[in-house]
Protein backbone atom coordinates (compact mmCIF):
# COMPACT_ATOMS: atom_id res chain seq x y z
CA UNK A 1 -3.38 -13.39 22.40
CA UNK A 2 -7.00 -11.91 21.08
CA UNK A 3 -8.99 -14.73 19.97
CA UNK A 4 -11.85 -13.63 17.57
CA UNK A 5 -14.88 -15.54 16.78
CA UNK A 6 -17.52 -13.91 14.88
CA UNK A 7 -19.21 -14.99 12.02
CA UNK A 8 -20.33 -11.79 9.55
CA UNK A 9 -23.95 -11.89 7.82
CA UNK A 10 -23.72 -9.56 5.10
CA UNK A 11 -27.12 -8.85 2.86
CA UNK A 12 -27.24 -7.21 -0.94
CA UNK A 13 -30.74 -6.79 -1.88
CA UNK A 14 -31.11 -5.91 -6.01
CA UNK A 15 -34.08 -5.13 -7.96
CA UNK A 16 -33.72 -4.72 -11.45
CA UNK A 17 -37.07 -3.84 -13.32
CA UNK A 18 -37.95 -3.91 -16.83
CA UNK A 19 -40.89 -3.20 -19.09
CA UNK A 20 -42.05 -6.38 -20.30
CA UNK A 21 -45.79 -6.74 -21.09
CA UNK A 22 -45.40 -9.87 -23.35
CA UNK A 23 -43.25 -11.55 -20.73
CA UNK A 24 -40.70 -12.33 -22.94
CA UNK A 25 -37.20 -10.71 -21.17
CA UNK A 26 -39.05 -12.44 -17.84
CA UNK A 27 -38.77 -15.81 -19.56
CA UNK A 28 -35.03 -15.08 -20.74
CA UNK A 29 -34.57 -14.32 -16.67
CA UNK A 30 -36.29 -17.27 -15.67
CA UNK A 31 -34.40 -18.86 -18.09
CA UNK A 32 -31.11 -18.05 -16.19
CA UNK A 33 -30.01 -14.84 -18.80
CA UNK A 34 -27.93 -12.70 -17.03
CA UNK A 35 -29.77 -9.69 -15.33
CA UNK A 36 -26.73 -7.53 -17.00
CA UNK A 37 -27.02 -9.12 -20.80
CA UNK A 38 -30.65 -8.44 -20.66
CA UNK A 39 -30.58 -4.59 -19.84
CA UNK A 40 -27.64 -4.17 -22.55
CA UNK A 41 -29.39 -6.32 -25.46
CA UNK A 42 -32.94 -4.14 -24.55
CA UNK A 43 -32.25 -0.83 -23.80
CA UNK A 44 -35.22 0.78 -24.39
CA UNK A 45 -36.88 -1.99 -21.82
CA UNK A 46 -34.71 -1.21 -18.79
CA UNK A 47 -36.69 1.05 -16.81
CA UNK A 48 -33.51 0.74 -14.08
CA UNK A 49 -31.89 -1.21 -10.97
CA UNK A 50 -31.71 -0.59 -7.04
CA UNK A 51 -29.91 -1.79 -4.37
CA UNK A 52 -30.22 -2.04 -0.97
CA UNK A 53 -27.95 -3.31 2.26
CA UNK A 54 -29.24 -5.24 5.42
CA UNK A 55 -32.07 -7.24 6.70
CA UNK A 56 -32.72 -8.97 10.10
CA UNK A 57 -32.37 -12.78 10.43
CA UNK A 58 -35.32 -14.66 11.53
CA UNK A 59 -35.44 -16.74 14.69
CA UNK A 60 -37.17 -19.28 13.06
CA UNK A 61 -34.64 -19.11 9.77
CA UNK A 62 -31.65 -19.19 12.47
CA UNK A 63 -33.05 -22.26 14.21
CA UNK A 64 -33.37 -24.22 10.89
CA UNK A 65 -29.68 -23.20 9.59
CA UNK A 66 -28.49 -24.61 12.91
CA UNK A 67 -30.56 -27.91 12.26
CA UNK A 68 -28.91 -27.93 9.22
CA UNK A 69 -25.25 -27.37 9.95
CA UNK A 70 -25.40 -29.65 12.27
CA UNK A 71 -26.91 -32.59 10.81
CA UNK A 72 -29.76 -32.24 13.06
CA UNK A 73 -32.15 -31.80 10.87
CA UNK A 74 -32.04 -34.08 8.26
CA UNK A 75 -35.73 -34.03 6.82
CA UNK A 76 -36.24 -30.20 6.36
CA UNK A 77 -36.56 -28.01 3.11
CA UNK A 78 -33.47 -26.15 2.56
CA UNK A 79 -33.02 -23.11 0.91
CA UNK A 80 -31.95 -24.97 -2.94
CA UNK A 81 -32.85 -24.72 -6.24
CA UNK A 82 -36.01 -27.09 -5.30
CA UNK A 83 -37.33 -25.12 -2.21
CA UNK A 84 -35.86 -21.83 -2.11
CA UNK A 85 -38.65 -18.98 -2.72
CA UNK A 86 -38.07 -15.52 -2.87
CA UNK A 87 -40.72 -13.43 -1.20
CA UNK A 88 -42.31 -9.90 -1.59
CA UNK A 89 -44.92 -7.91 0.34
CA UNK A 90 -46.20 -4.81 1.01
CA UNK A 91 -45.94 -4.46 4.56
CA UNK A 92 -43.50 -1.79 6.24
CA UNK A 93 -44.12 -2.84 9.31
CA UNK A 94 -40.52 -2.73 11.07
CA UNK A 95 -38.46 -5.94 11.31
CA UNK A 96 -38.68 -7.86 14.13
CA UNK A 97 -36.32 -11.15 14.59
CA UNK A 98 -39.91 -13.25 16.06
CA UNK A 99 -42.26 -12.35 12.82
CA UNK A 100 -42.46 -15.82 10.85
CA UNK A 101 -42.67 -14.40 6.95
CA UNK A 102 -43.69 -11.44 5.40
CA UNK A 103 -46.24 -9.35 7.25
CA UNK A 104 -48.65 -7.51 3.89
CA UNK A 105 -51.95 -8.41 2.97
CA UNK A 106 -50.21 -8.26 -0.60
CA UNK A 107 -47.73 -10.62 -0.66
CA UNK A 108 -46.23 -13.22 -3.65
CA UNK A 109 -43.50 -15.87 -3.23
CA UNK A 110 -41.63 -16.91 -6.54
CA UNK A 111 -39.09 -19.77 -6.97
CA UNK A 112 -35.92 -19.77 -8.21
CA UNK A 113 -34.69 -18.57 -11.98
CA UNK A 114 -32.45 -21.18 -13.59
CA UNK A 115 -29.41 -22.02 -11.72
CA UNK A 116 -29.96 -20.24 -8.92
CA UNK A 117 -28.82 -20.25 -5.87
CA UNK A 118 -25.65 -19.78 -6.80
CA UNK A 119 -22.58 -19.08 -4.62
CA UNK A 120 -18.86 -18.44 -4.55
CA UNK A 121 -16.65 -20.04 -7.02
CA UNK A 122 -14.27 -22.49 -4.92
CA UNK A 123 -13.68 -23.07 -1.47
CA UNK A 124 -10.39 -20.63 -1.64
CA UNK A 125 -12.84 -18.09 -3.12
CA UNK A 126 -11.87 -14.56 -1.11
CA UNK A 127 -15.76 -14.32 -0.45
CA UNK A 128 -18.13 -16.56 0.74
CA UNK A 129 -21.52 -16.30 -0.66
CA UNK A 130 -25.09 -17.76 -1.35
CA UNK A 131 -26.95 -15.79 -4.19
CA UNK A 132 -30.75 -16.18 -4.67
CA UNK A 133 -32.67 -14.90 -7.49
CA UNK A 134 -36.37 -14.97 -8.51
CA UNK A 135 -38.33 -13.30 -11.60
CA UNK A 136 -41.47 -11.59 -10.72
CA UNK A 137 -43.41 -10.98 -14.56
CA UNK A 138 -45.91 -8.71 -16.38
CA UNK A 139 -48.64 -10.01 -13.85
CA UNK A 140 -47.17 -10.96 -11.10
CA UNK A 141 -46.86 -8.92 -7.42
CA UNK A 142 -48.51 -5.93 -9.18
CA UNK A 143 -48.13 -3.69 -6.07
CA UNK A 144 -45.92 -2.18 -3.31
CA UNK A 145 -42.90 -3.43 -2.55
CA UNK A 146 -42.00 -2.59 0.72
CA UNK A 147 -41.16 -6.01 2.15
CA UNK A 148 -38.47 -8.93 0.96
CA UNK A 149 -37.79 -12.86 2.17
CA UNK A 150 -36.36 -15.52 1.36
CA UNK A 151 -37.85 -18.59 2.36
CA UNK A 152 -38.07 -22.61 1.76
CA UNK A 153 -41.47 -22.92 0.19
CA UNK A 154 -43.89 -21.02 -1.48
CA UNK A 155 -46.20 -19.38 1.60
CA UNK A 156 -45.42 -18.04 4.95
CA UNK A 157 -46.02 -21.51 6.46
CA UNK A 158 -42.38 -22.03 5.38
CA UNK A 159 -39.13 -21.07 7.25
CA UNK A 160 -38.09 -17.34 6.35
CA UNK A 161 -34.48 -16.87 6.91
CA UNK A 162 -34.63 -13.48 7.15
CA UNK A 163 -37.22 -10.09 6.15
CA UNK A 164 -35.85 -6.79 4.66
CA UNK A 165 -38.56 -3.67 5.01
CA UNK A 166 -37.76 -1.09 2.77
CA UNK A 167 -39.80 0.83 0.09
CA UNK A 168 -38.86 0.16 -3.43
CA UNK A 169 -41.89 1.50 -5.27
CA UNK A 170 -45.03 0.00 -6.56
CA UNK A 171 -44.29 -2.71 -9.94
CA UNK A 172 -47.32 -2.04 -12.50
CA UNK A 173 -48.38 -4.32 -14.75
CA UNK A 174 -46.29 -5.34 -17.90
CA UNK A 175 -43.43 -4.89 -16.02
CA UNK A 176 -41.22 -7.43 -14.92
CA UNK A 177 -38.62 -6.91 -12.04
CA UNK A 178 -36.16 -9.33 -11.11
CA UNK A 179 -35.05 -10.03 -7.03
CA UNK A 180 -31.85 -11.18 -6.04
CA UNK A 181 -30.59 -11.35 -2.49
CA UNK A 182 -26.52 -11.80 -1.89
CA UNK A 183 -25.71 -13.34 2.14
CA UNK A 184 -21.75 -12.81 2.19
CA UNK A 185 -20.54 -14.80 5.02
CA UNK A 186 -17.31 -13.67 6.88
C-alpha cells in the first residue's frame, strides 16, 4: 500500500491595471467591485490583465503558519482582513527562501480591498483556497514592478509568507492596478 503525504502550494499572481487618474474605479475596487464588472462597465479604462504562476515560501512565513496551525502561536498577526498587506517592489533580485520581505529600494505595501481574503466556498469545496487582493491607485507604487508579497503588516518588519520576482512593467501615474494572489492548497 503507497501512502502519500504531500501537501500542494499552488500560487496565481493577477494584475489587472486600469487608467484611473481621478481614482474613482480604485475606490469601486477598494470598495470590493469585482475586478471583472469594473473592466466590462469601463472599457475604454482597461488598459489590460496578467497573470503569473509560482513564488517561493518564506522561512520566516512557514515558521509563523506552523505557529498558527498549531495553536502555538496565539498572539501573532495573521494574514486577515485586519493584517494582511499585499506588497510590491522593484527588486529582481532572485528568490531566496531566507530574504525577510521584499528586497527594492521602491517598495509599497497596501491592505486589503473589501472582503478580502476570501477563500473557497465550503469545506466540500473541490479546491481549497485563500485569495488576497489589494488596490494600488493613481499615486500609489508609481514604478517597477518586479517584486510581489504578501505579508501581515504594512512594512518588511512583518512576516512575508512568501516573494514572487517577476517583471510586470512599470505602473505610471493615474493608473490604478489591482493585485491579487490565489494559494490553492492540495
Amino acid at each position: 500500500m503507497d501512502v502519500k503525504e504531500k501537501v500542494g502550494f499552488k500560487t496565481e499572481w493577477r494584475i489587472y491595471k486600469f487608467r484611473d487618474p481621478d481614482n474613482a474605479l480604485a475606490n469601486m475596487l477598494r470598495a470590493g467591485a469585482k475586478v471583472e464588472d469594473v473592466a466590462r462597465q469601463f472599457p475604454e479604462a482597461f488598459i489590460g490583465s496578467m497573470v503569473e504562476e509560482g513564488n517561493i515560501a518564506l522561512y520566516e512565513g512557514l515558521y509563523l503558519l506552523c505557529g498558527l496551525i498549531s495553536g502555538i502561536d496565539t498572539s501573532s498577526a495573521k494574514w486577515d482582513s485586519s493584517n494582511a498587506y499585499l506588497g510590491v517592489g522593484d527588486s529582481n533580485a532572485a528568490e531566496s527562501a531566507s530574504q525577510t520581505g521584499l528586497q527594492g529600494s521602491n517598495k509599497t505595501y497596501k491592505g486589503m480591498d473589501a472582503n478580502y481574503p476570501q477563500r473557497a466556498a465550503g469545506e466540500s469545496a473541490s479546491e481549497q483556497y485563500v485569495e488576497w487582493r489589494a488596490t494600488f491607485g493613481a499615486d500609489e507604487a508609481n514604478y517597477a514592478w518586479n517584486e510581489f508579497t504578501v505579508a501581515n503588516g504594512n512594512s518588511d518588519a512583518a512576516k512575508n509568507l512568501n516573494r514572487k520576482v517577476t517583471s510586470k512593467g512599470t505602473k505610471a501615474s493615474g493608473e490604478t492596478w489591482t493585485l491579487s494572489l490565489k494559494i490553492t492548497f492540495s
